[in-house]
Protein backbone atom coordinates (compact mmCIF):
# COMPACT_ATOMS: atom_id res chain seq x y z
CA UNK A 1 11.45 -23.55 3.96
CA UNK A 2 7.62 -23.97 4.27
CA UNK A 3 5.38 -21.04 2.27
CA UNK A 4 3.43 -20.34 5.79
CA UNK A 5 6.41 -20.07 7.63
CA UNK A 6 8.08 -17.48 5.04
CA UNK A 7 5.34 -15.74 5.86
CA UNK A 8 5.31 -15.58 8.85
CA UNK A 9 8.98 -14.62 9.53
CA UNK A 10 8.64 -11.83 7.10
CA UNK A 11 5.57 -10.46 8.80
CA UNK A 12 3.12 -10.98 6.43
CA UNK A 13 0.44 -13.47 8.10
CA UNK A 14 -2.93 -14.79 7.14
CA UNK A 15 -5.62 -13.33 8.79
CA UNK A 16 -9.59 -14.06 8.11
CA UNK A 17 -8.56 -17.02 5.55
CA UNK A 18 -7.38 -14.35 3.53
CA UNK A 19 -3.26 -12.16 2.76
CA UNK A 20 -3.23 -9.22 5.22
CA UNK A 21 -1.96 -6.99 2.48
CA UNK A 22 -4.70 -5.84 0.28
CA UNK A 23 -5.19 -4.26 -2.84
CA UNK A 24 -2.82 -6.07 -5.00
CA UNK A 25 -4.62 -7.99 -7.31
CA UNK A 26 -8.17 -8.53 -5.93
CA UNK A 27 -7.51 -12.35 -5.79
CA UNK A 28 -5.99 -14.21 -3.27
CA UNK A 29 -3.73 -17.49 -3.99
CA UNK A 30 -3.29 -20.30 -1.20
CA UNK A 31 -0.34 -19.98 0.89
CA UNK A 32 0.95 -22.84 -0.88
CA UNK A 33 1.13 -22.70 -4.16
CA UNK A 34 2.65 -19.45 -6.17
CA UNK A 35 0.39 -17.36 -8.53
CA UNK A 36 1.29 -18.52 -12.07
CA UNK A 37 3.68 -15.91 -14.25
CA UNK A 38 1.90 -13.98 -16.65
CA UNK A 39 3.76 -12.76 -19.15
CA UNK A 40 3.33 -9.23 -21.43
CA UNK A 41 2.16 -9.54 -24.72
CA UNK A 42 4.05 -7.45 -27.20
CA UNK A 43 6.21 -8.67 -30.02
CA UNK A 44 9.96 -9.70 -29.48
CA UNK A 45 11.80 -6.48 -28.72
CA UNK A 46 14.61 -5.39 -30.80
CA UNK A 47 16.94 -5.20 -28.25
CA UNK A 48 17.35 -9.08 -27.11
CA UNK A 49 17.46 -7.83 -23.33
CA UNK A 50 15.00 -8.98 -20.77
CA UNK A 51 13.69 -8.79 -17.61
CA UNK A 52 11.71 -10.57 -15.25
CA UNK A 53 9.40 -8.20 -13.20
CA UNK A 54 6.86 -9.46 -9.94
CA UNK A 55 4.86 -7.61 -9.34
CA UNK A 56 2.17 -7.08 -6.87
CA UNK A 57 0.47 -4.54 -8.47
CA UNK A 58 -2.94 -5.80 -10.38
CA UNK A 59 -2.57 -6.59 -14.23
CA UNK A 60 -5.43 -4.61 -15.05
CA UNK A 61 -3.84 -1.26 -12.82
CA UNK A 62 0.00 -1.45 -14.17
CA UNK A 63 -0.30 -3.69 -17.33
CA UNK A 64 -0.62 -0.88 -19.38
CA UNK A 65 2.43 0.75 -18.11
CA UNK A 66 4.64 -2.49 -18.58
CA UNK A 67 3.69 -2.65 -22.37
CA UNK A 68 4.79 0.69 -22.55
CA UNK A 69 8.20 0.43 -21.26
CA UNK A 70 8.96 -2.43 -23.33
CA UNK A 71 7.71 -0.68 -26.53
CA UNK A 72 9.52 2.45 -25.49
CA UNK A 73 12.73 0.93 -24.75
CA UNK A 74 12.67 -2.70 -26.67
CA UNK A 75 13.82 -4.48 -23.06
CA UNK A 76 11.77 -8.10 -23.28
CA UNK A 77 9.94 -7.46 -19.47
CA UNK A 78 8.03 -10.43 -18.67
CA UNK A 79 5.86 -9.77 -15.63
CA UNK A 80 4.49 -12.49 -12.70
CA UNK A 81 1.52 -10.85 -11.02
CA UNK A 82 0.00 -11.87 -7.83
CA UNK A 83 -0.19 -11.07 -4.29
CA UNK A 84 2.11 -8.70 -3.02
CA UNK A 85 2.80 -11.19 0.62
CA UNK A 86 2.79 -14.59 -1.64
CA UNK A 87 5.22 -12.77 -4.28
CA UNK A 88 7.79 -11.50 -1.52
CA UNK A 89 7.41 -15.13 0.49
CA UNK A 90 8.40 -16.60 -3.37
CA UNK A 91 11.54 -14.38 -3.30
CA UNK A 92 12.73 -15.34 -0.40
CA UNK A 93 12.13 -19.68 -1.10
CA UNK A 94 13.54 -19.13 -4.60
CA UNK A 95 16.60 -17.75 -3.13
CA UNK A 96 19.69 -17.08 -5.58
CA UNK A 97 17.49 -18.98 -7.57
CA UNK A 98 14.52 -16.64 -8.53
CA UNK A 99 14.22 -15.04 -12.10
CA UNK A 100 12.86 -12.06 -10.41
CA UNK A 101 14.87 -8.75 -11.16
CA UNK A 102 12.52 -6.21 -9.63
CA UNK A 103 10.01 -6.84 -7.23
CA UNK A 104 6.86 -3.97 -7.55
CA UNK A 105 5.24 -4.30 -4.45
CA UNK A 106 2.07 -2.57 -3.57
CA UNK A 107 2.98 -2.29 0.18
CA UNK A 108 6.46 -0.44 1.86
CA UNK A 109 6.38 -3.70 4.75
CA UNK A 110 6.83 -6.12 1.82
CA UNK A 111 9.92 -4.40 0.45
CA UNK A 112 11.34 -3.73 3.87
CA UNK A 113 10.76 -7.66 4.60
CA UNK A 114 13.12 -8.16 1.69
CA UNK A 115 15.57 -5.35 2.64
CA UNK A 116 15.79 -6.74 6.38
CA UNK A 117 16.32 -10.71 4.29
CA UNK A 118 19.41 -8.76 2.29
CA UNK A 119 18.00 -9.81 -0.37
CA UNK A 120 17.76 -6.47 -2.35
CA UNK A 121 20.09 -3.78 -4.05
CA UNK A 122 21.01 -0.11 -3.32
CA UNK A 123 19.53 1.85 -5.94
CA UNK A 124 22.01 4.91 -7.37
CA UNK A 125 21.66 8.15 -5.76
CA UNK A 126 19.78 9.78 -8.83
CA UNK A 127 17.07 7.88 -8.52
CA UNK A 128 16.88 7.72 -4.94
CA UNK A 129 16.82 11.61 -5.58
CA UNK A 130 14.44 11.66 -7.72
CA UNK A 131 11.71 11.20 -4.40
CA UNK A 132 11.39 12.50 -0.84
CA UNK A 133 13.22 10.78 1.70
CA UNK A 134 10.85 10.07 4.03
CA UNK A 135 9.01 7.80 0.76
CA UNK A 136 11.69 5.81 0.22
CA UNK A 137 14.32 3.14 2.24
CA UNK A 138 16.88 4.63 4.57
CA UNK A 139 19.07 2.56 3.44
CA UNK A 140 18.35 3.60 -0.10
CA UNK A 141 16.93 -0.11 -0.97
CA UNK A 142 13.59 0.52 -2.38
CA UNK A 143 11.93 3.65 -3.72
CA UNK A 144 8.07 4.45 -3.17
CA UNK A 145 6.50 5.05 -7.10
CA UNK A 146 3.16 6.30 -5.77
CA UNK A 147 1.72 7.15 -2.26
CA UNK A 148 -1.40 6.16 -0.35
CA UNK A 149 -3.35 8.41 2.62
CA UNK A 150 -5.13 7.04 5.54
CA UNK A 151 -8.24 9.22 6.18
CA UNK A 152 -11.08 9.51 8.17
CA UNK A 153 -13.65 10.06 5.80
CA UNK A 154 -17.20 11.62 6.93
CA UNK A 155 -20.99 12.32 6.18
CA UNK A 156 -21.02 15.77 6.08
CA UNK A 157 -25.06 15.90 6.19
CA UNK A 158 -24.31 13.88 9.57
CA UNK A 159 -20.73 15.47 11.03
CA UNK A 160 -20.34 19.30 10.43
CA UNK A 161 -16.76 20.35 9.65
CA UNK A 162 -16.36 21.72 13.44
CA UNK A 163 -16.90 17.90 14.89
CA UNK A 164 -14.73 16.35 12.25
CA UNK A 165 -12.00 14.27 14.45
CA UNK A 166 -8.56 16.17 14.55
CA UNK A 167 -6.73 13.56 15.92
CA UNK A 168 -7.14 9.52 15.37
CA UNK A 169 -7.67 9.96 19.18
CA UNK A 170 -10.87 11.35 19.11
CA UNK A 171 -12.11 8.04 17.99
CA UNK A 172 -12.10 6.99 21.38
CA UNK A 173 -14.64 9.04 22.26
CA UNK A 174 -17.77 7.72 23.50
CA UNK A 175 -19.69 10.15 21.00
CA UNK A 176 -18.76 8.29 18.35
CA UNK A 177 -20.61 5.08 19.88
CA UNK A 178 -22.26 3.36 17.19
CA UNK A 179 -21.49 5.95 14.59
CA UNK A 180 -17.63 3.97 13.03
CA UNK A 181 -17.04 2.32 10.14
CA UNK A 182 -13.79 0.01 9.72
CA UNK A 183 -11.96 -2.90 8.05
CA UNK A 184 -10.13 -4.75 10.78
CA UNK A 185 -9.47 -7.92 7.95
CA UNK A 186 -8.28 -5.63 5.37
CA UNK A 187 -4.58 -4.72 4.54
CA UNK A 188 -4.64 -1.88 4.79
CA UNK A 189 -6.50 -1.02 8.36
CA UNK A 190 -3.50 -3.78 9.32
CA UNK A 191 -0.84 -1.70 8.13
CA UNK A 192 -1.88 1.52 9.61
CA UNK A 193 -2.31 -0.26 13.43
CA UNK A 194 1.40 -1.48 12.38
CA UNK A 195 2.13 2.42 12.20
CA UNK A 196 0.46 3.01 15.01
CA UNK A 197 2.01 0.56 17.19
CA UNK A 198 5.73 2.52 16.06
CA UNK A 199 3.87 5.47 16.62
CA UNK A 200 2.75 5.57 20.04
CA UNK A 201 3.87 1.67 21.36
CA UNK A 202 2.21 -1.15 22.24
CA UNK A 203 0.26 -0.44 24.92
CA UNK A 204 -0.93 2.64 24.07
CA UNK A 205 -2.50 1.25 20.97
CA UNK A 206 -4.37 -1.33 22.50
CA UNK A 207 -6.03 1.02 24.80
CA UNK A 208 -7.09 2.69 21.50
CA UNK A 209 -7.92 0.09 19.95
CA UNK A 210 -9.60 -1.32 23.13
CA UNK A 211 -11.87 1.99 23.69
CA UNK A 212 -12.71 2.70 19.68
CA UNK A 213 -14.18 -1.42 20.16
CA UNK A 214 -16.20 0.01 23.22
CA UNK A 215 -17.56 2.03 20.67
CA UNK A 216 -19.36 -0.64 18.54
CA UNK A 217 -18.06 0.95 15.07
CA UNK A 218 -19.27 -1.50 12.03
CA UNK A 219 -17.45 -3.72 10.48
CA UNK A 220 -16.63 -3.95 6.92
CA UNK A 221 -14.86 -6.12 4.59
CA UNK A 222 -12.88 -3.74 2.72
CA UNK A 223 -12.54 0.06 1.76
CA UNK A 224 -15.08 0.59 -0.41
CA UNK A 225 -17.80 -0.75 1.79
CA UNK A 226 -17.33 1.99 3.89
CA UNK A 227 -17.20 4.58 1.33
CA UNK A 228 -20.67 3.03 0.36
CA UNK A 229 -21.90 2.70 3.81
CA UNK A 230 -20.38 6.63 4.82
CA UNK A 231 -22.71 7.96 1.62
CA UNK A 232 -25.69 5.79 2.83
CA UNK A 233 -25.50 8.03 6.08
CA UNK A 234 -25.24 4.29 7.73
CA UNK A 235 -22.02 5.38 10.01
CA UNK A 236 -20.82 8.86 9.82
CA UNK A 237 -17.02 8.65 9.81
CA UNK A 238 -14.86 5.67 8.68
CA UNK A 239 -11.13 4.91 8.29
CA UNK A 240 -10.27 4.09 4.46
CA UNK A 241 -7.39 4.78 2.25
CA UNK A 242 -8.08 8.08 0.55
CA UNK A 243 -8.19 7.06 -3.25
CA UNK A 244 -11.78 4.74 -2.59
CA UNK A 245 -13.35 7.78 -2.01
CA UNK A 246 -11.74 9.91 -4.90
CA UNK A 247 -12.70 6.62 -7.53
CA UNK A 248 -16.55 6.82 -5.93
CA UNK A 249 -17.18 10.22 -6.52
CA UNK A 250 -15.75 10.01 -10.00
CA UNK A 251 -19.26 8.32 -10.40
CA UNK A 252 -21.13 10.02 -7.55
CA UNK A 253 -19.86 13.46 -7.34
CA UNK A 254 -22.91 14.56 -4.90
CA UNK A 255 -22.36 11.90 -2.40
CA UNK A 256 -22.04 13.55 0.59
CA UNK A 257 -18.69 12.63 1.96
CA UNK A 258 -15.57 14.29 2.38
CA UNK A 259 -11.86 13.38 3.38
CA UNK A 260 -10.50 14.85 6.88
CA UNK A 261 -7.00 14.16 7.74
CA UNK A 262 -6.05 14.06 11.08
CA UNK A 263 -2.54 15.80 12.67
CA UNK A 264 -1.28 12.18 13.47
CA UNK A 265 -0.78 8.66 12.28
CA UNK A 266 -3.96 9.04 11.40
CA UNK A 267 -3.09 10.46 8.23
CA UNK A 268 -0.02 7.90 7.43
CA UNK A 269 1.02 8.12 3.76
CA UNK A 270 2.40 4.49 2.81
CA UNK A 271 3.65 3.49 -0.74
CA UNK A 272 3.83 1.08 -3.32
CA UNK A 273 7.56 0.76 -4.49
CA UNK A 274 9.85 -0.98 -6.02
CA UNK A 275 13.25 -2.80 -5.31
CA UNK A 276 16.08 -4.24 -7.28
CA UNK A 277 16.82 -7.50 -5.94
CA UNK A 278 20.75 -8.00 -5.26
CA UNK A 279 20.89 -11.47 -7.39
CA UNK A 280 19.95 -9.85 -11.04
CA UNK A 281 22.23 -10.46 -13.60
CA UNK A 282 20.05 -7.16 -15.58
CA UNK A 283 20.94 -4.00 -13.84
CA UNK A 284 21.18 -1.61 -16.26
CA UNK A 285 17.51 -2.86 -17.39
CA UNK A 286 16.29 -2.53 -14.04
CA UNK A 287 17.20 0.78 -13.06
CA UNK A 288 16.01 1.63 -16.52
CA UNK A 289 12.48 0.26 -15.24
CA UNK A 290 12.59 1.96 -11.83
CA UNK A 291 13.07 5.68 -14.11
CA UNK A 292 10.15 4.43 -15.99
CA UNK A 293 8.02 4.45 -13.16
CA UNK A 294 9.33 8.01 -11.88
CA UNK A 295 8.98 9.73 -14.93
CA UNK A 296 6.53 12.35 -15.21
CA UNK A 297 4.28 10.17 -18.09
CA UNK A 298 4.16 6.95 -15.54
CA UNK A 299 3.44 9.30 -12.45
CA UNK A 300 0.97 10.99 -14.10
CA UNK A 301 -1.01 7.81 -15.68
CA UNK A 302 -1.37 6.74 -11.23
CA UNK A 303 -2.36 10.39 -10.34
CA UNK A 304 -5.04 9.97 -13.20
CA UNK A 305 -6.30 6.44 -12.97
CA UNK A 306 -6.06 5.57 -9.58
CA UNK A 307 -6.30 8.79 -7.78
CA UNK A 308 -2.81 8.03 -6.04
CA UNK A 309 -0.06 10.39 -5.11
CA UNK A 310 2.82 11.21 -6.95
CA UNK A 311 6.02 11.21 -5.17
CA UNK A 312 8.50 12.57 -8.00
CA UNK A 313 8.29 16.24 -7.53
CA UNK A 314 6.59 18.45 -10.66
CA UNK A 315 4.36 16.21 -10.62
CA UNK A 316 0.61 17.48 -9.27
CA UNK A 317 -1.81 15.05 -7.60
CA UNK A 318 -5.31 15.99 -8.80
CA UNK A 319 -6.80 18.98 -8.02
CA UNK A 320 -9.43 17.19 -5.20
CA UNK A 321 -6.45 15.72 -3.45
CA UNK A 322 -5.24 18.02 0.03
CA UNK A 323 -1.49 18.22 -1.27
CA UNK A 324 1.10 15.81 0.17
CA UNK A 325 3.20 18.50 1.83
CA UNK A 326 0.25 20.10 4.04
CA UNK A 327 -0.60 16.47 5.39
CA UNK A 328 0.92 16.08 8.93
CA UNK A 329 2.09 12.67 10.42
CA UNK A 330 4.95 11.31 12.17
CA UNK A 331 8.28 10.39 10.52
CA UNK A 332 7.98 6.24 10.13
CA UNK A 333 10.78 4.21 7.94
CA UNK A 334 7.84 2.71 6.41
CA UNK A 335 9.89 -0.61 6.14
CA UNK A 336 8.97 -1.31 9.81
CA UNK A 337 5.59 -1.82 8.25
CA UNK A 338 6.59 -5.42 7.40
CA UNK A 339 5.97 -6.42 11.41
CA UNK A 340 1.99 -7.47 10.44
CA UNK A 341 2.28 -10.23 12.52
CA UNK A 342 2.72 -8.21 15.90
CA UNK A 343 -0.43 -6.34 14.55
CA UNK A 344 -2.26 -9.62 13.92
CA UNK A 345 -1.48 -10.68 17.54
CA UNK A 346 -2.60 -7.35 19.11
CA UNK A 347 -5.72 -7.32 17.10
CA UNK A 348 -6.64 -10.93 18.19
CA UNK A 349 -6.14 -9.95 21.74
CA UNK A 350 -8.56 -7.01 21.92
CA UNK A 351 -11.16 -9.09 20.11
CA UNK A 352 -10.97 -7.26 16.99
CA UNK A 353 -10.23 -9.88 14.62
């Protein structure tokens, strides 16, 4: 089957010449031809096992990690990273064929694409345990590792905390004319109008989309051109992920934004997971890997270096973060998330993209 059209049956369609699912490895391959496997570098394990991990998640983010669990447990893991769309599409032409044993993905609609394609695993009940339901498959398929917020982030010299938007609603406000930042192109914006569209249906979407357009918000590329643009005082709210703002004011702590979190989908947590697909021959090895990445030291090294949320419980975002459990936002099976190319359609139609 043709690389496009894998794509496009699992959801996960090209938009602005580029992968609408961002923030996996800040490159993006053609839609015909696989990113090449790069393997780990440590010496031959002691062990003689190995396993074959794709992953979606950026070399320079999770390579660490991966060195780790093959020094820690002597398991040979040899790791293809790319895109988290062109890695899933490769699953699914490789077939019974692909060396793959775990997919890491860096977005839930990826691993649900794979679920709905049978092509993973259920994972046992203690590690399903190990994380909240609503962060993991239904069908107990694939497991979120670490968890993502949609905000709406805002200029408090320009927005006081009184006029901060409650509900993604408020958007739609003519007040807000001219005053928006947001990503239509990017991933992430597309995942979160996917949510939206299971959240409140089709058409009620588009008129939202449809009136926050009336509003002339700016357009941006990607996530942290809005956090730039919000501390410029060039918009004064914008809709990012919430860890671009938390890595900016590492190195600008007096930039005058802050994160608001609407009561709706507004405030969507999505995940980056991991699944064990049904054809490996290395199950013990995988599940070992999946543990890895729930265990207190691995959730700990995201909460610390990419500002993410841990979803094993014990285990305590960082202190700037509003905590997981106080964030409010309708129950989604987040592998619904795969239908992009509904989003893609509806965005085209209102003009957006």
């Amino acid at each position: 089957m043709k690389r496009r059209k894998i794509l496009s049956l699992l959801g996960l369609a090209l938009a602005s010449g580029g992968l609408a699912i961002a923030c996996s490895n800040g490159t993006t391959p053609t839609a015909t031809t696989p990113p090449e496997p790069a393997a780990t570098t440590a010496t031959t394990p002691a062990t003689g096992e190995q396993l074959v991990v794709y992953s979606g998640r950026n070399e320079n983010l999770v390579g660490s990690l991966m060195e780790q669990f093959k020094s820690e447990t002597g398991i040979d893991i040899q790791v293809r990273y790319g895109d988290t769309a062109e890695l899933a599409a490769a699953i699914l032409e490789e077939g019974q064929n692909t060396p793959a044993d775990v997919f890491f993905a860096q977005d839930a609609g990826a691993l649900g694409a794979l679920q709905k394609a049978d092509r993973t695993a259920k994972l046992p009940q203690e590690i399903l345990n190990q994380v909240e339901s609503r962060y993991r498959s239904p069908e107990g398929e694939w497991v979120g590792i670490t968890g993502r917020v949609r905000t709406v982030d805002y200029n408090t010299n320009l927005v006081s905390p009184e006029e901060v938007p409650q509900s993604i609603m408020d958007l739609a406000d003519p007040k807000w004319e001219g005053k928006i930042g947001w990503a239509p192109s990017n991933g992430s914006f597309q995942a979160f109008v996917t949510a939206l569209r299971l959240s409140l249906g089709e058409e009620q979407t588009k008129q939202w989309l449809e009136a926050v357009q009336a509003n002339n918000p700016k357009v941006y590329p990607k996530n942290t051109a809005i956090v730039e643009a919000l501390s410029r005082g060039e918009i004064a709210v914008g809709l990012v992920n919430h860890y671009y703002l938390e890595k900016f004011k590492a190195e600008n702590p007096e930039a005058p934004v802050a994160h608001s979190f609407p009561n709706d989908v507004g405030s969507l947590v999505n995940v980056a997971g991991v699944s064990i697909l049904e054809n490996t021959d290395n199950l013990p090895a995988s599940q070992q890997f999946v543990n890895f990445m729930l265990s207190p030291k691995a959730q700990e090294y995201f909460t610390q270096e990419t500002f993410e949320y841990p979803l094993v419980t014990g285990v305590v975002a960082t202190k700037t973060l509003t905590p997981l459990s106080d964030i409010k936002y309708p129950e989604i099976d987040l592998s619904n998330l795969n239908d992009l190319e509904g989003t893609l359609k509806l965005l085209q139609e209102t003009g957006i993209l």
